[in-house]
N, C-alpha and C. Protein backbone atom coordinates (compact mmCIF):
# COMPACT_ATOMS: atom_id res chain seq x y z
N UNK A 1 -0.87 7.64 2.75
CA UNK A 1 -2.28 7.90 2.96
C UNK A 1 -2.41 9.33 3.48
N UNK A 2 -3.66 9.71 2.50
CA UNK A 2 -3.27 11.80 3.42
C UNK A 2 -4.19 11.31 4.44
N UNK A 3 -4.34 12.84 4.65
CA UNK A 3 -4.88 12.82 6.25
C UNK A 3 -6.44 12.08 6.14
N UNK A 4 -7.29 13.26 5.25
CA UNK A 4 -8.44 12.36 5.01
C UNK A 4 -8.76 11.11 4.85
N UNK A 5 -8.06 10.19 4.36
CA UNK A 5 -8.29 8.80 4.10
C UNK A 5 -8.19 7.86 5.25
N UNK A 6 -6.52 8.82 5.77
CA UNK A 6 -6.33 8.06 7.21
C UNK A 6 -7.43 8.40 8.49
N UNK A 7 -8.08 9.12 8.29
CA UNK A 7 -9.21 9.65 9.00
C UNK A 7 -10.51 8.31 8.54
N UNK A 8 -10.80 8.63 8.00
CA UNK A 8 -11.58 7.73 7.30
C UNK A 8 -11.54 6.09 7.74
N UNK A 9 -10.42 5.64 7.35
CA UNK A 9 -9.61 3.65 6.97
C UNK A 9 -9.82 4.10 8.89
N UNK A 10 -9.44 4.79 9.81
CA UNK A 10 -9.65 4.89 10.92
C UNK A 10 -10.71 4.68 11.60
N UNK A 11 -11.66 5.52 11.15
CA UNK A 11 -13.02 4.91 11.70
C UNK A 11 -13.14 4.07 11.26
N UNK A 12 -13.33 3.60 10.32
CA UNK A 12 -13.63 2.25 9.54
C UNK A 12 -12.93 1.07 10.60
N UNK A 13 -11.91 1.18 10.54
CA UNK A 13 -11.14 0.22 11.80
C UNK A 13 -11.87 -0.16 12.65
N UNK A 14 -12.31 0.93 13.33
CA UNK A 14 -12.86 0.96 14.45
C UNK A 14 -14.02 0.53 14.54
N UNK A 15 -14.82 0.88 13.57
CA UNK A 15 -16.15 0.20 13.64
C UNK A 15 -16.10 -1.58 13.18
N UNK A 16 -15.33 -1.61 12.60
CA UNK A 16 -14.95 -3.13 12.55
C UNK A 16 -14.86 -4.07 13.55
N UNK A 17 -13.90 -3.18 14.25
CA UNK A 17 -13.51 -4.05 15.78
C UNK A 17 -14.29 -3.93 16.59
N UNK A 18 -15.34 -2.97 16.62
CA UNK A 18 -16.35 -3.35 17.42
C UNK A 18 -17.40 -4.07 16.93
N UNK A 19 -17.78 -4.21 15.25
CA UNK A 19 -19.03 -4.76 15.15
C UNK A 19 -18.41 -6.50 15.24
N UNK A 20 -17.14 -6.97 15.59
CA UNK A 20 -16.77 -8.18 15.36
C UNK A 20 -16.48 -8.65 16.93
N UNK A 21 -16.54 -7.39 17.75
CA UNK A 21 -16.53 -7.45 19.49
C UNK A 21 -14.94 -8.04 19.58
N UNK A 22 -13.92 -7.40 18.81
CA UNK A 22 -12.59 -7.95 18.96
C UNK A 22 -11.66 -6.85 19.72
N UNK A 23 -12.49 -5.79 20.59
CA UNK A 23 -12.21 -4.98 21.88
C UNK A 23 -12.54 -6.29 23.32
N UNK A 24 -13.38 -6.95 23.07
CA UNK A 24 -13.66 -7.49 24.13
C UNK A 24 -12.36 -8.60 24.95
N UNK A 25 -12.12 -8.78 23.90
CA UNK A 25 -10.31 -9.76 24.85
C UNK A 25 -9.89 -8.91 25.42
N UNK A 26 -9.31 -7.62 25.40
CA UNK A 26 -8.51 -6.61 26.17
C UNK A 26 -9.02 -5.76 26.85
N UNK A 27 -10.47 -5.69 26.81
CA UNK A 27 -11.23 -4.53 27.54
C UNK A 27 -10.88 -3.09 26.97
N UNK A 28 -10.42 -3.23 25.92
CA UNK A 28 -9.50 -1.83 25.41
C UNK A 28 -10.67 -1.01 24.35
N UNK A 29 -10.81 0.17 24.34
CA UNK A 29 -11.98 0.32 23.32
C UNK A 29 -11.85 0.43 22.16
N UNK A 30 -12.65 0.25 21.31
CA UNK A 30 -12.65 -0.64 19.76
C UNK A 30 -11.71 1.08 19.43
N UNK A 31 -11.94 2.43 19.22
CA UNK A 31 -11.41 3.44 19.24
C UNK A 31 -9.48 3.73 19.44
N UNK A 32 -9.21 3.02 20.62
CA UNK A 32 -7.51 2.69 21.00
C UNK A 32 -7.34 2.03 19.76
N UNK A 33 -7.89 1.02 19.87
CA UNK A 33 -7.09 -0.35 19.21
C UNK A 33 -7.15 0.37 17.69
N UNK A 34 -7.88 0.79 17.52
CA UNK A 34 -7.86 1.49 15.81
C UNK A 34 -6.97 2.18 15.73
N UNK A 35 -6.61 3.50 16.28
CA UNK A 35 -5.22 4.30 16.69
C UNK A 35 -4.07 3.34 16.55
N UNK A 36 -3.79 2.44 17.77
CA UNK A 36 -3.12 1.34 17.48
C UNK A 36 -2.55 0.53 16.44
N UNK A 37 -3.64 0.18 16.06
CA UNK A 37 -3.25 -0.36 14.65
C UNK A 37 -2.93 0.42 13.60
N UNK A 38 -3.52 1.28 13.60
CA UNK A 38 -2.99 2.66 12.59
C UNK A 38 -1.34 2.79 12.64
N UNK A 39 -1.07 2.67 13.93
CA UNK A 39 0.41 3.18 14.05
C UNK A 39 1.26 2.00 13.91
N UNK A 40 0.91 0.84 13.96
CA UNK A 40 1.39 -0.28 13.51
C UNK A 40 1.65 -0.66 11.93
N UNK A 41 0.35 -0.08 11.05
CA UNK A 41 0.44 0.21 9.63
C UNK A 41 1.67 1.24 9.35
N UNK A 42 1.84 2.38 9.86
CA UNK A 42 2.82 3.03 9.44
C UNK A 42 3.58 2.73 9.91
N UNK A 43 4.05 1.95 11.21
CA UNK A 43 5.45 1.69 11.21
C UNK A 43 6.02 0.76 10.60
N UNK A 44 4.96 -0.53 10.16
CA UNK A 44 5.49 -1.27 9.32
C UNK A 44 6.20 -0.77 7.85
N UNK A 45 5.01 0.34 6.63
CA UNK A 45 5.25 0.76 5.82
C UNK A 45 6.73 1.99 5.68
N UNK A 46 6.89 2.75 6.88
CA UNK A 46 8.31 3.25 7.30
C UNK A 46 9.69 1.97 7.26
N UNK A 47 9.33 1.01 7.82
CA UNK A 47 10.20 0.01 7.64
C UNK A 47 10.75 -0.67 6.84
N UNK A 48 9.21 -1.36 6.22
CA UNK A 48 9.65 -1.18 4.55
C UNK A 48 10.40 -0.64 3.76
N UNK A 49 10.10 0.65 3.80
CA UNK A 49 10.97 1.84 3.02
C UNK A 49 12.15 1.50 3.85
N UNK A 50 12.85 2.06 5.13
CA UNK A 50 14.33 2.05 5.33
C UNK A 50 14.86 0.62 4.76
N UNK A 51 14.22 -0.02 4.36
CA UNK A 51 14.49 -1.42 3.67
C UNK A 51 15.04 -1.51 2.58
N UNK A 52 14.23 -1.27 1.91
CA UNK A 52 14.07 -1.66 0.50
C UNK A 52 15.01 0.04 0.19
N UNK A 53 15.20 1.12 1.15
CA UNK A 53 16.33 2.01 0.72
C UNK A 53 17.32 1.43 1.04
N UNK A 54 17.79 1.02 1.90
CA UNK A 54 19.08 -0.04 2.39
C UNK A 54 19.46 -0.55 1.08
N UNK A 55 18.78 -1.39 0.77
CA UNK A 55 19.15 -2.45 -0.72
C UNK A 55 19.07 -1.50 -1.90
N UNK A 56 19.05 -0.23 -1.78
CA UNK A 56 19.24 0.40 -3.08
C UNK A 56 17.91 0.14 -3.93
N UNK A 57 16.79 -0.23 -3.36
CA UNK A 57 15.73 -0.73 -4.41
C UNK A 57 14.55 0.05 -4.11
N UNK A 58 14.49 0.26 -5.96
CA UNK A 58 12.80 1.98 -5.83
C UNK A 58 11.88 1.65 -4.72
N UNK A 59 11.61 2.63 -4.27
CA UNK A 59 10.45 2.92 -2.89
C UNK A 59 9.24 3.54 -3.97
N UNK A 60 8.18 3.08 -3.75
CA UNK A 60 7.16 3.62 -4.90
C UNK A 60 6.08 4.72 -4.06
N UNK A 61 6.95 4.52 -2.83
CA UNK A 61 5.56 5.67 -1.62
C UNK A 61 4.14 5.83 -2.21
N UNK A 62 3.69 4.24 -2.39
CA UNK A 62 2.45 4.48 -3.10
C UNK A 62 1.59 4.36 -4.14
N UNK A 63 2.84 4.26 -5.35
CA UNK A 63 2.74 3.83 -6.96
C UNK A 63 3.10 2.69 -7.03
N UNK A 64 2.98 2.14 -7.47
CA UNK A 64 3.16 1.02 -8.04
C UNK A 64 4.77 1.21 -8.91
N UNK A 65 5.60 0.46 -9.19
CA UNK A 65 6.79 0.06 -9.86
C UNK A 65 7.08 -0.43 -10.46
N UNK A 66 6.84 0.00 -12.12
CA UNK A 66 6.68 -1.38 -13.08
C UNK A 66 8.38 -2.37 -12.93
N UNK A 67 7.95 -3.46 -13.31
CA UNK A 67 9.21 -4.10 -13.03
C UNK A 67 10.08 -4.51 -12.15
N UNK A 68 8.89 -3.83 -11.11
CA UNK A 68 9.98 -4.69 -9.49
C UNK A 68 10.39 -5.94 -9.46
N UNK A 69 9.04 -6.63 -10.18
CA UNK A 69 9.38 -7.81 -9.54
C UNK A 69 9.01 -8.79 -11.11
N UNK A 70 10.44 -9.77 -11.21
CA UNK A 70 10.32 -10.27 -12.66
C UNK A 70 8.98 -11.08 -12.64
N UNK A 71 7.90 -10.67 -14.20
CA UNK A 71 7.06 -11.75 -14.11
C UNK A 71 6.02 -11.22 -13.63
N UNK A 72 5.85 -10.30 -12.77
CA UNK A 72 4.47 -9.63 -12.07
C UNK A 72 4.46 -8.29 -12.81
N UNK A 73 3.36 -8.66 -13.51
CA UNK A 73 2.45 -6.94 -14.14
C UNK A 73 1.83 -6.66 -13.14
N UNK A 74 2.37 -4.63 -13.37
CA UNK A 74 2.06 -4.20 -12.47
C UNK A 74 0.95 -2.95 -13.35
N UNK A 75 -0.20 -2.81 -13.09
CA UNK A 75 -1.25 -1.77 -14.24
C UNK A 75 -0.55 -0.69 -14.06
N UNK A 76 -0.78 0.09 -14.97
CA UNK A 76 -0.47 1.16 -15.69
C UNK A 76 -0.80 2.38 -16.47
N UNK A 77 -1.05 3.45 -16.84
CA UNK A 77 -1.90 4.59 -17.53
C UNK A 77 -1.22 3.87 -18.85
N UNK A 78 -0.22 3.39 -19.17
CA UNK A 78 0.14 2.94 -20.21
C UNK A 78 -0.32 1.06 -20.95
N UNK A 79 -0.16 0.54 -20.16
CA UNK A 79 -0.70 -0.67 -20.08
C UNK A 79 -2.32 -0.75 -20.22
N UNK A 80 -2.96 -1.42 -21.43
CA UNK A 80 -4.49 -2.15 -21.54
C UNK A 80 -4.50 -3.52 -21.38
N UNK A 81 -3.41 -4.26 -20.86
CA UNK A 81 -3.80 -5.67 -20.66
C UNK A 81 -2.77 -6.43 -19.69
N UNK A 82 -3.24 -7.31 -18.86
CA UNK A 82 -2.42 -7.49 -17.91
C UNK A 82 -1.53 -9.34 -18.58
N UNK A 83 -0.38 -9.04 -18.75
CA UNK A 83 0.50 -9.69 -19.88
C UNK A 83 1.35 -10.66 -18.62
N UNK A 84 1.26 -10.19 -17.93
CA UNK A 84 2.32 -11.25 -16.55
C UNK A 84 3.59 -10.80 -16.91
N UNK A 85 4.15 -10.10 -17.68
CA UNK A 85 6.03 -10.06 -18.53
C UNK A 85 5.85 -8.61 -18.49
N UNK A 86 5.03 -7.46 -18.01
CA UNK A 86 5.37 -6.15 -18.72
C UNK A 86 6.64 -5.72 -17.20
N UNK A 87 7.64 -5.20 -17.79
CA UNK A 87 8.53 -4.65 -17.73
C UNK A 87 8.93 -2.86 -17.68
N UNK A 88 7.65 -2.39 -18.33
CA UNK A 88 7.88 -0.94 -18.50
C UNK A 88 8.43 -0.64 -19.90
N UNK A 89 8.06 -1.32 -20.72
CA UNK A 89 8.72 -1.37 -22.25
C UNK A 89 7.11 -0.47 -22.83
N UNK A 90 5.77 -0.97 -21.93
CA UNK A 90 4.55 0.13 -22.99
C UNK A 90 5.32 1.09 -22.59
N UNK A 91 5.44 1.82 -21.59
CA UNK A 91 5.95 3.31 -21.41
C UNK A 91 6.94 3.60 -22.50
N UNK A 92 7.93 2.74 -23.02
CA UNK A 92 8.58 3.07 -23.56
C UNK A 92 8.66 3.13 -24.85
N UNK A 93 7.50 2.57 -25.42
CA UNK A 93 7.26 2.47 -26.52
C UNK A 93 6.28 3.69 -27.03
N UNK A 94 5.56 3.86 -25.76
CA UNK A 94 4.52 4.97 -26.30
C UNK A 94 5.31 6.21 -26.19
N UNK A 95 6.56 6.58 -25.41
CA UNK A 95 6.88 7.33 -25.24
C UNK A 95 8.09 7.90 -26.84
N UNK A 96 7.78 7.06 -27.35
CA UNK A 96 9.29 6.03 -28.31
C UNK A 96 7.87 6.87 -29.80
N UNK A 97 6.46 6.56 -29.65
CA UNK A 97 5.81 6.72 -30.71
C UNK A 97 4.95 7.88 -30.89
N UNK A 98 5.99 9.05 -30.32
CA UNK A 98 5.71 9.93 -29.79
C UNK A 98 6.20 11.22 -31.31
């Protein structure tokens, strides 16, 4: 997430947790807890990654990965239909009918 967005999904947080009054259990202001949670999002998604680098398996920082996972279509600039089996074979075909 660049900066702008994370700026952004931030306030947004924040105004959440206050219009739902879910500052009020901790006395903490709806503002912390957004920060907070922010840094909880990235440390999870950092984790992830040293993970899934551990096991040798693509990190998509973001993209999507055709074929991670058998059975799950994942969309595509190449892909017009969501098939449940694509593999990354349109890429390769369009690239193939080239």
């Amino acid at each position: 997430m660049d900066n702008e967005h994370e700026a952004e999904f931030e306030a947004g947080l924040s105004n959440l947790l206050n219009r739902v009054c879910a500052e009020n259990d901790s006395d903490t202001p709806d503002f912390i807890l957004a920060k907070y949670l922010l840094g909880c999002l990235k440390n999870f998604n950092e984790t992830v990654k040293a993970r899934e680098n551990w096991y040798g398996r693509p990190v998509g920082n973001g993209q999507a990965i055709l074929g991670a996972k058998e059975g799950v279509h994942v969309p595509c600039d190449d892909c017009s239909t969501f098939d449940f089996s694509c593999t990354g074979k349109c890429k390769e075909k369009k690239e193939s009918d080239k």
